[in-house]
Protein backbone atom coordinates (compact mmCIF):
# COMPACT_ATOMS: atom_id res chain seq x y z
CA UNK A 1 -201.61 -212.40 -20.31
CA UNK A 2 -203.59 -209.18 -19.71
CA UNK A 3 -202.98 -209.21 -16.04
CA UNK A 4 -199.42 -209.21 -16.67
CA UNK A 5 -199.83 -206.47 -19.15
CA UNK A 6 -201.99 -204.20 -17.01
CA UNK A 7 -199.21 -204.73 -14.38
CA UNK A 8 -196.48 -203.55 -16.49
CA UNK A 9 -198.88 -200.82 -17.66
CA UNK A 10 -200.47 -199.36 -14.26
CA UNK A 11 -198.68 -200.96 -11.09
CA UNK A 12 -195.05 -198.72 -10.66
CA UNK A 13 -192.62 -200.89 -10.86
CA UNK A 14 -189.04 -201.26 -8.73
CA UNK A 15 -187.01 -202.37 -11.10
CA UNK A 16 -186.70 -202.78 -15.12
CA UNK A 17 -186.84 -206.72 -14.88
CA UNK A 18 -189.62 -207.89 -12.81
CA UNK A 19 -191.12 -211.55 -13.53
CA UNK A 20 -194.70 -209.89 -13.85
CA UNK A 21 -195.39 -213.94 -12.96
CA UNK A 22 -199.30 -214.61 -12.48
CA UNK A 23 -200.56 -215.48 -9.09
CA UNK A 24 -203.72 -217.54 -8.73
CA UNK A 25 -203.80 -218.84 -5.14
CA UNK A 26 -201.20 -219.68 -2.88
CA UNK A 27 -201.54 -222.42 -0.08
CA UNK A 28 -199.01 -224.27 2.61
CA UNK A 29 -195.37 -224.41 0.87
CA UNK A 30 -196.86 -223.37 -2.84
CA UNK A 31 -197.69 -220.69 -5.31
CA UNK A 32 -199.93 -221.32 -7.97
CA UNK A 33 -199.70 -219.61 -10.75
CA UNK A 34 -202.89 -218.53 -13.35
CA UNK A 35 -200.57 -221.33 -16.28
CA UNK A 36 -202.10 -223.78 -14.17
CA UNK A 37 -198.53 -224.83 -12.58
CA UNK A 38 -197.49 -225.15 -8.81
CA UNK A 39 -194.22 -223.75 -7.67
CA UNK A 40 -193.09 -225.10 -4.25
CA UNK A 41 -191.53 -221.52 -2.43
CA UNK A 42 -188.48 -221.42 -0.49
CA UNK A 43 -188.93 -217.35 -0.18
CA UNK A 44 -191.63 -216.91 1.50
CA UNK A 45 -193.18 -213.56 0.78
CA UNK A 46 -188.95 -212.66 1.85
CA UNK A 47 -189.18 -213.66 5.16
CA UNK A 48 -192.60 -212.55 5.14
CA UNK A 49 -194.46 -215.56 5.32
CA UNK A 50 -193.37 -217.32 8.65
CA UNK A 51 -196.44 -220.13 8.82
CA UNK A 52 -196.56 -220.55 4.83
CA UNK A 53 -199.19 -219.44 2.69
CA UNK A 54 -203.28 -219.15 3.87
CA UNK A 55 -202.05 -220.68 7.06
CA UNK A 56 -206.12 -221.50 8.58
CA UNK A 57 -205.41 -219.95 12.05
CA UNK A 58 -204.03 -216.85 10.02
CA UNK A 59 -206.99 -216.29 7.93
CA UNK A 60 -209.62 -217.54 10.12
CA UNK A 61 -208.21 -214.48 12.79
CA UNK A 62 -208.63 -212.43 10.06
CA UNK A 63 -212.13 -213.21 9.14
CA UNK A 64 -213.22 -212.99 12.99
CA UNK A 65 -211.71 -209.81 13.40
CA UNK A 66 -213.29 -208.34 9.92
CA UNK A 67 -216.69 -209.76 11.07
CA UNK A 68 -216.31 -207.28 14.29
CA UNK A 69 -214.84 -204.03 12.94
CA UNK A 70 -211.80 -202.72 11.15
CA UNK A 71 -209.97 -199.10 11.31
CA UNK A 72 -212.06 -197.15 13.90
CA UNK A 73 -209.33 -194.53 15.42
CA UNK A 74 -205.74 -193.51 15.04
CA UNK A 75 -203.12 -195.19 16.79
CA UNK A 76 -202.86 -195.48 20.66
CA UNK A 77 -206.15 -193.42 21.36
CA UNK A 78 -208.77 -196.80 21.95
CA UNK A 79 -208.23 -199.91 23.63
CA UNK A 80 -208.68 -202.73 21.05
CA UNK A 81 -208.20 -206.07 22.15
CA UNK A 82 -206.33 -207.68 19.59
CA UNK A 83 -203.48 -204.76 19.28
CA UNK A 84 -203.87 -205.68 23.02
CA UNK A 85 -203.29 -209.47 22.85
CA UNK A 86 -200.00 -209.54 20.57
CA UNK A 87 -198.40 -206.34 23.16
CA UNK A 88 -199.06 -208.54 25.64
CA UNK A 89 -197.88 -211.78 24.13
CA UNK A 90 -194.49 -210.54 22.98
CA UNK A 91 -193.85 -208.51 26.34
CA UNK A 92 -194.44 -212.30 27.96
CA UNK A 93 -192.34 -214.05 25.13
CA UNK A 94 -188.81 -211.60 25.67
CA UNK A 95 -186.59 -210.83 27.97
CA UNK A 96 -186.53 -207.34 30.09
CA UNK A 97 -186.47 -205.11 29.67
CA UNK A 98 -188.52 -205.71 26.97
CA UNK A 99 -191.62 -204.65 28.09
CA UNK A 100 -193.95 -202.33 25.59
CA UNK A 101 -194.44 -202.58 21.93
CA UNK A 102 -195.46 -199.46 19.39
CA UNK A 103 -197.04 -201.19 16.48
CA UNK A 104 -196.73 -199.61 12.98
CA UNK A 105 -197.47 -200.55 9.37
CA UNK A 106 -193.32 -201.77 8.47
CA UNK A 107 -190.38 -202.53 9.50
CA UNK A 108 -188.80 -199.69 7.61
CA UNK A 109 -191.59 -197.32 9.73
CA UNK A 110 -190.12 -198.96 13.00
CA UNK A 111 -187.14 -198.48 12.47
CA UNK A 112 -187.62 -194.99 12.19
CA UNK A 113 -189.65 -195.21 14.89
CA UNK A 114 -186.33 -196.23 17.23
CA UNK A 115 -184.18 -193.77 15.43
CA UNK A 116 -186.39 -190.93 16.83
CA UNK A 117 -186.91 -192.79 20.61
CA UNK A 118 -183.48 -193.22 20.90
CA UNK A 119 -182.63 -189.53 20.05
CA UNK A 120 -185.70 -188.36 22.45
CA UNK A 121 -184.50 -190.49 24.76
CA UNK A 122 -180.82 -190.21 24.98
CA UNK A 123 -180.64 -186.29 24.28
CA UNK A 124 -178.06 -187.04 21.58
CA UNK A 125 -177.98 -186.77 17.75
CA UNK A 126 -175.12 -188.89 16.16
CA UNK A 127 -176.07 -192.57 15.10
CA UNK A 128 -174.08 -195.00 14.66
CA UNK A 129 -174.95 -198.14 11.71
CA UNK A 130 -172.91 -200.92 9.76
CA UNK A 131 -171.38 -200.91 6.29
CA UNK A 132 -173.64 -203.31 4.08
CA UNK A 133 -176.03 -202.72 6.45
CA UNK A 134 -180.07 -202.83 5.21
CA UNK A 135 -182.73 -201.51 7.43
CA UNK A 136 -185.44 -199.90 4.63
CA UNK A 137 -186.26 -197.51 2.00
CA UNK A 138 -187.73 -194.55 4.01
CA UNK A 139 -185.55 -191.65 4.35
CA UNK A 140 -184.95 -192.36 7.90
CA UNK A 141 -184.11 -195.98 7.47
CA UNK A 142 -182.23 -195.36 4.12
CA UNK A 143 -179.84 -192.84 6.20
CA UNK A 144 -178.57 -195.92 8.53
CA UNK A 145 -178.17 -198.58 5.75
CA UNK A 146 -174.61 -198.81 4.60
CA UNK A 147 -174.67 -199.21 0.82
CA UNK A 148 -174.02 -195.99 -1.22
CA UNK A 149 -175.42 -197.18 -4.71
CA UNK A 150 -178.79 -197.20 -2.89
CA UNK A 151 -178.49 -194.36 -1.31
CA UNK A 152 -176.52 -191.38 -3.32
CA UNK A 153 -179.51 -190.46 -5.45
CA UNK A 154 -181.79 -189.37 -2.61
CA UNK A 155 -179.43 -187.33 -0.46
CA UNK A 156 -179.32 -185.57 1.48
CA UNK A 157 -180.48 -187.94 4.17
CA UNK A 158 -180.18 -187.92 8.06
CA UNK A 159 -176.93 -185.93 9.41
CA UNK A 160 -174.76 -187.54 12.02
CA UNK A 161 -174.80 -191.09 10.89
CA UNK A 162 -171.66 -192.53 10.47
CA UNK A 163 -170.21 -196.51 9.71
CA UNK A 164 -168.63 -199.27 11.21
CA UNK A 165 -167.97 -202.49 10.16
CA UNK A 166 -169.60 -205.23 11.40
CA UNK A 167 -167.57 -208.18 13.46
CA UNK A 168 -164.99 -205.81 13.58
CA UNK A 169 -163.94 -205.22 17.67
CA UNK A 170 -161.70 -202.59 16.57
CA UNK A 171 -164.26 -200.37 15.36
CA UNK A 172 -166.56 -200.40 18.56
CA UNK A 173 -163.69 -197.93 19.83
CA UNK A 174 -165.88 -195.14 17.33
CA UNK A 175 -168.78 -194.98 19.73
CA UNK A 176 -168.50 -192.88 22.29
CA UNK A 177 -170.52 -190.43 24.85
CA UNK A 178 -171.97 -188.60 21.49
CA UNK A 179 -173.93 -191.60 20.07
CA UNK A 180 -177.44 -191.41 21.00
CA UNK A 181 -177.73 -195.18 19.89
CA UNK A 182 -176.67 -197.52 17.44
CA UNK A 183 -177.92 -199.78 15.09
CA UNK A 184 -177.43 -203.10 13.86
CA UNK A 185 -178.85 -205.97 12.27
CA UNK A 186 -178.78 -209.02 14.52
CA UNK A 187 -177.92 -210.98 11.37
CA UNK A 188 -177.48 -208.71 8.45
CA UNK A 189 -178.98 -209.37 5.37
CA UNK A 190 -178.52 -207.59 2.10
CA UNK A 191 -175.05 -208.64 2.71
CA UNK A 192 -175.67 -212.29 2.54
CA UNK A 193 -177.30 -213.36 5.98
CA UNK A 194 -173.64 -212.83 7.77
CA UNK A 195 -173.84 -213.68 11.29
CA UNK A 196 -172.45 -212.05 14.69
CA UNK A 197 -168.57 -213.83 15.44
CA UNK A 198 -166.71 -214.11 18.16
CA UNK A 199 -168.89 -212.87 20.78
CA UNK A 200 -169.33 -209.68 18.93
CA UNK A 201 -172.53 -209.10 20.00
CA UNK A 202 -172.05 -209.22 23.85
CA UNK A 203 -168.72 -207.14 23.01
CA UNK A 204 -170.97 -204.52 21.27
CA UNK A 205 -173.73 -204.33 24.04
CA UNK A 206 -171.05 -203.63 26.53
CA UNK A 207 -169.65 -200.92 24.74
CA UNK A 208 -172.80 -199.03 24.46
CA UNK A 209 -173.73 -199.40 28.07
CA UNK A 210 -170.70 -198.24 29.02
CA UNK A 211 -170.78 -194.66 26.72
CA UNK A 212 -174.54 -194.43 27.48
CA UNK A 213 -175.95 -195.23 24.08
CA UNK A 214 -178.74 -197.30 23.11
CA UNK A 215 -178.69 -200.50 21.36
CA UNK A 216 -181.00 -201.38 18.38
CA UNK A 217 -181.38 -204.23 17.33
CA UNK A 218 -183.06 -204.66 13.71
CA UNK A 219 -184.86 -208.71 13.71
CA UNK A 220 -187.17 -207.50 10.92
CA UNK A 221 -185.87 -210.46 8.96
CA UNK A 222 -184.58 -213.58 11.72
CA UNK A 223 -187.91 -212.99 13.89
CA UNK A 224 -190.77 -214.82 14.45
CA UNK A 225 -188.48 -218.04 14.72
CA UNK A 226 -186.79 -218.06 12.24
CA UNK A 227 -183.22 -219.13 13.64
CA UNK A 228 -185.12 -221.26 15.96
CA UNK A 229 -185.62 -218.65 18.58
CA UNK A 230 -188.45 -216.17 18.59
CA UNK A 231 -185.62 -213.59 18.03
CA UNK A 232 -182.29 -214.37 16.73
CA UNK A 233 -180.26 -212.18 19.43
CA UNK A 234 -181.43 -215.10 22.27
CA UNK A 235 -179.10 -217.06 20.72
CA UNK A 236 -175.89 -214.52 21.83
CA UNK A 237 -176.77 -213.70 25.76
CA UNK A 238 -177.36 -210.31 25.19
CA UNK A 239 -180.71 -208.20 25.01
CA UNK A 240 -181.24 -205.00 22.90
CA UNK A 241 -182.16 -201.62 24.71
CA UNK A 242 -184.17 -201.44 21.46
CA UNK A 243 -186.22 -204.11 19.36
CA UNK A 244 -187.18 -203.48 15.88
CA UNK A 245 -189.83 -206.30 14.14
CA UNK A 246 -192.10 -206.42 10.84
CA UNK A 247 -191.89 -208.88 8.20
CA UNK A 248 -192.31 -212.06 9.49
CA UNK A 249 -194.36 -211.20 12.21
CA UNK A 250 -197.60 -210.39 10.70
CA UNK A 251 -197.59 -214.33 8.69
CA UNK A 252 -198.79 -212.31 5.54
CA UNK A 253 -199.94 -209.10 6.22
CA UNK A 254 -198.44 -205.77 6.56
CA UNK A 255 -196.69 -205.02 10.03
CA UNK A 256 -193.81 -203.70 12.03
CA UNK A 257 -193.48 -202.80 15.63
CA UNK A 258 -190.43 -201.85 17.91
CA UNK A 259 -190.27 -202.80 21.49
CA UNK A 260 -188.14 -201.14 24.30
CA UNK A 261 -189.16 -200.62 28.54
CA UNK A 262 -191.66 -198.29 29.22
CA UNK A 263 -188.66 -195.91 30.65
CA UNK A 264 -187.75 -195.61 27.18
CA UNK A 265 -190.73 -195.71 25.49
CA UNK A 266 -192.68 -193.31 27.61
CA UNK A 267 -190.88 -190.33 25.95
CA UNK A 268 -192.79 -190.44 22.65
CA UNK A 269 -195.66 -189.49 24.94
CA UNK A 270 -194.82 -185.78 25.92
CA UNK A 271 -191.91 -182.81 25.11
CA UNK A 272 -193.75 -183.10 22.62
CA UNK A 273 -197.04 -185.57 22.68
CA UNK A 274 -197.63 -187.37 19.30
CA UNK A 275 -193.95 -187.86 19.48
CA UNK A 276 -194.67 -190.62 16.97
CA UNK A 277 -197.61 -190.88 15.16
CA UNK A 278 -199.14 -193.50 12.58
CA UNK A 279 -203.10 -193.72 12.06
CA UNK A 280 -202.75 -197.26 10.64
CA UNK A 281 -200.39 -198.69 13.26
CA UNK A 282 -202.26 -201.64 15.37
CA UNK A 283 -205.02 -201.91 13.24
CA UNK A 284 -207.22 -204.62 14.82
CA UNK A 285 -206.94 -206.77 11.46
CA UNK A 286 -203.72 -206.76 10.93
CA UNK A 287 -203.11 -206.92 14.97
CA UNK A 288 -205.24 -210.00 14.99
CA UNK A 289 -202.93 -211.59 12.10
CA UNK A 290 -199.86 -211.33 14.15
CA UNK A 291 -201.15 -212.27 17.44
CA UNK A 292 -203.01 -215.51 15.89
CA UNK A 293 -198.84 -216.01 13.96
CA UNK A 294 -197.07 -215.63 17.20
CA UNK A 295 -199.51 -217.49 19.25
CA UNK A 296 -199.05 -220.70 16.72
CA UNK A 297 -195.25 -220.41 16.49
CA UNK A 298 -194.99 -220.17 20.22
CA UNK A 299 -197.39 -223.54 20.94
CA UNK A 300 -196.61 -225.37 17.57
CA UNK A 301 -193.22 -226.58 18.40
CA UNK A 302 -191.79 -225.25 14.83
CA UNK A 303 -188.98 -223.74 16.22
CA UNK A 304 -187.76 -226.25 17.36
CA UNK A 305 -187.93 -227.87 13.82
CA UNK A 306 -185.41 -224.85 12.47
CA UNK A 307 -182.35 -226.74 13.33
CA UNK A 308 -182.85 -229.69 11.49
CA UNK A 309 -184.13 -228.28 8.32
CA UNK A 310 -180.89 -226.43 8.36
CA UNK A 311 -178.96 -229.03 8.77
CA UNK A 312 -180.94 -230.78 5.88
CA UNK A 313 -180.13 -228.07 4.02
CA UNK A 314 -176.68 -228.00 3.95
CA UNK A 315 -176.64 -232.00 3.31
CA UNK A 316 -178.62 -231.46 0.54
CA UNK A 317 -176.75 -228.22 -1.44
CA UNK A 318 -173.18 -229.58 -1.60
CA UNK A 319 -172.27 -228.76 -5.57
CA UNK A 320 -168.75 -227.46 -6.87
CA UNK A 321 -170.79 -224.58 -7.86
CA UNK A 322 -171.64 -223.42 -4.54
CA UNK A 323 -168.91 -221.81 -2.96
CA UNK A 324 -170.69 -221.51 0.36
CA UNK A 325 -173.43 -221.01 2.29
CA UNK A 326 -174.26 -218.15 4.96
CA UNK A 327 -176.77 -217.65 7.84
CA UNK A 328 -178.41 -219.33 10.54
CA UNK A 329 -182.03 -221.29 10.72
CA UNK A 330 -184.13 -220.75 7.97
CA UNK A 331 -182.41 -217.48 6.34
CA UNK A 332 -179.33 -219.00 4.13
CA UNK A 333 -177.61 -217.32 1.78
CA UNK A 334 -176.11 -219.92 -1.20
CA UNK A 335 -172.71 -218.33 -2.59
CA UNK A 336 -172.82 -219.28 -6.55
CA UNK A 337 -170.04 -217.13 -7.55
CA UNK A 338 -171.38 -214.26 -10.15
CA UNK A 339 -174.41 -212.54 -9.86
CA UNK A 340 -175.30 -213.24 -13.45
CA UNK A 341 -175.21 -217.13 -13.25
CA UNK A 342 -177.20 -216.63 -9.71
CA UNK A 343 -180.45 -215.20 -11.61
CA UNK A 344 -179.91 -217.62 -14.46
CA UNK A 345 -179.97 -220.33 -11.76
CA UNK A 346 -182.98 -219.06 -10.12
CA UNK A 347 -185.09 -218.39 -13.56
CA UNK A 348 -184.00 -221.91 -14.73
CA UNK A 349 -184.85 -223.38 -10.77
CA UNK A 350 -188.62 -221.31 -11.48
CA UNK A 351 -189.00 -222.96 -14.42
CA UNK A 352 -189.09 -226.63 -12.90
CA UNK A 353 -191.08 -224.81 -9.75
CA UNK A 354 -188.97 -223.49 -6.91
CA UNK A 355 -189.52 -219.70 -5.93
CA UNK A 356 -186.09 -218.39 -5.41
CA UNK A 357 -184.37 -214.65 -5.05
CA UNK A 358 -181.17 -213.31 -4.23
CA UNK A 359 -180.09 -211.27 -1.92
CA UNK A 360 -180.36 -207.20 -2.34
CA UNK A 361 -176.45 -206.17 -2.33
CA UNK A 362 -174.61 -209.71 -3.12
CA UNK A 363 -176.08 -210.63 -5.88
CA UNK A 364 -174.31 -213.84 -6.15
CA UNK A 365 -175.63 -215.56 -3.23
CA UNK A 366 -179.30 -217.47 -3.49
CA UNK A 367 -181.80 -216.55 -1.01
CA UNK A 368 -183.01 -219.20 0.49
CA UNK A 369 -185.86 -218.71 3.48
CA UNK A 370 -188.45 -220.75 3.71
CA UNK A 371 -191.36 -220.79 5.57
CA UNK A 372 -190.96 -222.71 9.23
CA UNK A 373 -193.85 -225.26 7.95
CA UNK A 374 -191.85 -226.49 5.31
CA UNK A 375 -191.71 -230.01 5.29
CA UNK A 376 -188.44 -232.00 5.43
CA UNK A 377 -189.63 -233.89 1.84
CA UNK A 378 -190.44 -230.36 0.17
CA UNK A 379 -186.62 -229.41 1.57
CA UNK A 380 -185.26 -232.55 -0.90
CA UNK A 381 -187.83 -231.56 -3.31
CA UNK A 382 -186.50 -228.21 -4.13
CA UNK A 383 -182.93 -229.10 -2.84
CA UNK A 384 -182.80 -231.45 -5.99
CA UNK A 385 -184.10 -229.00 -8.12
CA UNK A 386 -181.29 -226.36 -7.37
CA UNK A 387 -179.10 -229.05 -7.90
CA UNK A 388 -180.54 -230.39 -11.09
CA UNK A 389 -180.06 -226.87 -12.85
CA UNK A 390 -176.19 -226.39 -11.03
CA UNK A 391 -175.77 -229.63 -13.12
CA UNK A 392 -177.64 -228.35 -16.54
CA UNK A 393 -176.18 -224.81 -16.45
């Protein structure tokens, strides 16, 4: 156990009851831990892991592209041709007028990122975000997620960002000529993967084109594919002025990037040049990671898998314990009531080998996102495992 010691001892730590559980590899739809034990994972890195774990066309990218070079200048200054390859592949795999991508190292990073294009851009300062909303933990992205607990001992954040509440038609009366944009979460997910109603989104979108503000869409968590389109706002019939990505995107490694039409985009160019800056941002490795994910989700035919895994899901995890379950694709949230029983559920679901977390502001719902290569037997696998301990506990 000295790994797990050193951790507690040297590695800063987010919160006062980490598992400090030992990782020795990690392959397909597994974790396996240094006790010898595999643990099948239906988290997936947190959305992180879109193709599973050491997918081959992942790592072998990665090895090519470290065989070449790595880090040779600061963002936007050479032409590399993987950074090159992904731009190019998303700007042919979304709608306009989605054209141009900045890559960065997070999603948190691009979403501040959008923040400043859309104030550059637009000439105005007030933002507009959701209650419950979670878009990061840098100061910029902190300021436009809607949970006070997480917020009140770092103020004073960003000025000018006020609240509404999300599927609420009402409230899309608050944003007027002042907003230089606003923000939302295309499915948000600290709150417990609640999804757009009602036409809200189309009802939004209209709203902002008609004041003049900007529309920012945050798909950190639902893209690559993970509601069965690349992006989960394909589903609605609208398209964002704005397009924020990480997570997922990289199959593994560290990435974000935001995506907008050159119009937009062109202003973090001059008045003033540098207008955002990141030395890491596109770095080849990483670039090549994320090009070699997207290029495999786009040709694989996975997405078109999300559906019925979902719909196995829900067969599978019907339990008078489970009050309900939110979301859409491969992002569910399982409603067990208390927040308490949840993490005694998901300790007691580790301990006969599922990876499972909950979800950042409602504690009481499960988290539940696997990775899109999950098989349909490793969905009844776990599914009877989370029901085995609803029936022990």
């Amino acid at each position: 156990m000295k790994l797990q010691k050193d951790f507690f001892t040297y590695q800063a730590q987010t919160t006062q009851f980490a598992a400090g559980f030992e990782v020795e590899k990690a392959e397909g739809s597994y974790i396996f831990g240094t006790d010898g034990k595999k643990y099948l994972d239906f988290v997936a890195g947190v959305s992180a892991n879109t193709l599973g774990h050491s997918h081959p066309k992942i790592v072998n990218a990665i090895k090519e592209q470290a065989d070449r070079y790595l880090h040779v200048m600061v963002y936007g200054e050479y032409a590399q041709d993987q950074p090159v390859a992904l731009c190019k592949l998303l700007a042919e795999s979304t709608p306009d007028p989605l054209e141009i991508t900045y890559l960065v190292n997070s999603g948190a990073e691009a979403i501040d990122g959008s923040l400043k294009l859309a104030k550059r851009y637009t000439g105005r300062e007030e933002i507009i975000s959701f209650k419950d909303s979670y878009h990061g933990n840098t100061h910029g992205a902190l300021s436009v997620s809607g949970n006070e607990y997480h917020k009140r001992e770092f103020r004073p954040l960003l000025p000018m960002v006020s609240f509404i509440e999300f599927n609420n038609q009402n409230d899309l009366n608050k944003i007027t000529e002042k907003t230089a944009c606003v923000i939302l979460e295309t499915i948000q997910g600290a709150a417990g993967f609640l999804v757009p109603q009602n036409d809200y989104l189309k009802s939004l979108k209209e709203r902002c084109e008609q004041v003049g503000a900007l529309l920012i869409l945050d798909e950190i968590q639902p893209g690559f594919g993970r509601t069965g389109k690349l992006f989960s706002f394909e589903h609605y019939g609208i398209v964002p002025d704005i397009l924020v990505m990480g997570k997922g995107m990289g199959g593994g490694v560290p990435v974000g990037a935001f995506m907008s039409s050159k119009e937009i985009m062109d202003c973090l160019s001059h008045s003033p040049k540098l207008g955002h800056i990141t030395t890491f941002g596109g770095n080849p490795l990483i670039a090549a990671a994320s090009h070699a994910t997207l290029k495999e989700i786009l040709e694989s035919g996975l997405m078109d898998e999300v559906d019925e895994k979902e719909r196995l899901f829900r067969e599978l995890l019907v339990h008078p314990k489970i009050e309900n379950i939110n979301g859409r694709g491969l992002m569910l949230a399982v409603n067990l009531g208390a927040p308490e029983y949840t993490l005694k559920v998901a300790q007691k679901c580790m301990q006969k080998g599922l990876v499972l977390f909950w979800q950042l502001y409602r504690n009481e719902y499960l988290r539940i996102s696997p990775p899109l290569t999950i098989s349909l037997d490793e969905i009844r696998e776990g599914c009877q495992i989370i029901l085995d301990v609803l029936n022990e506990n």
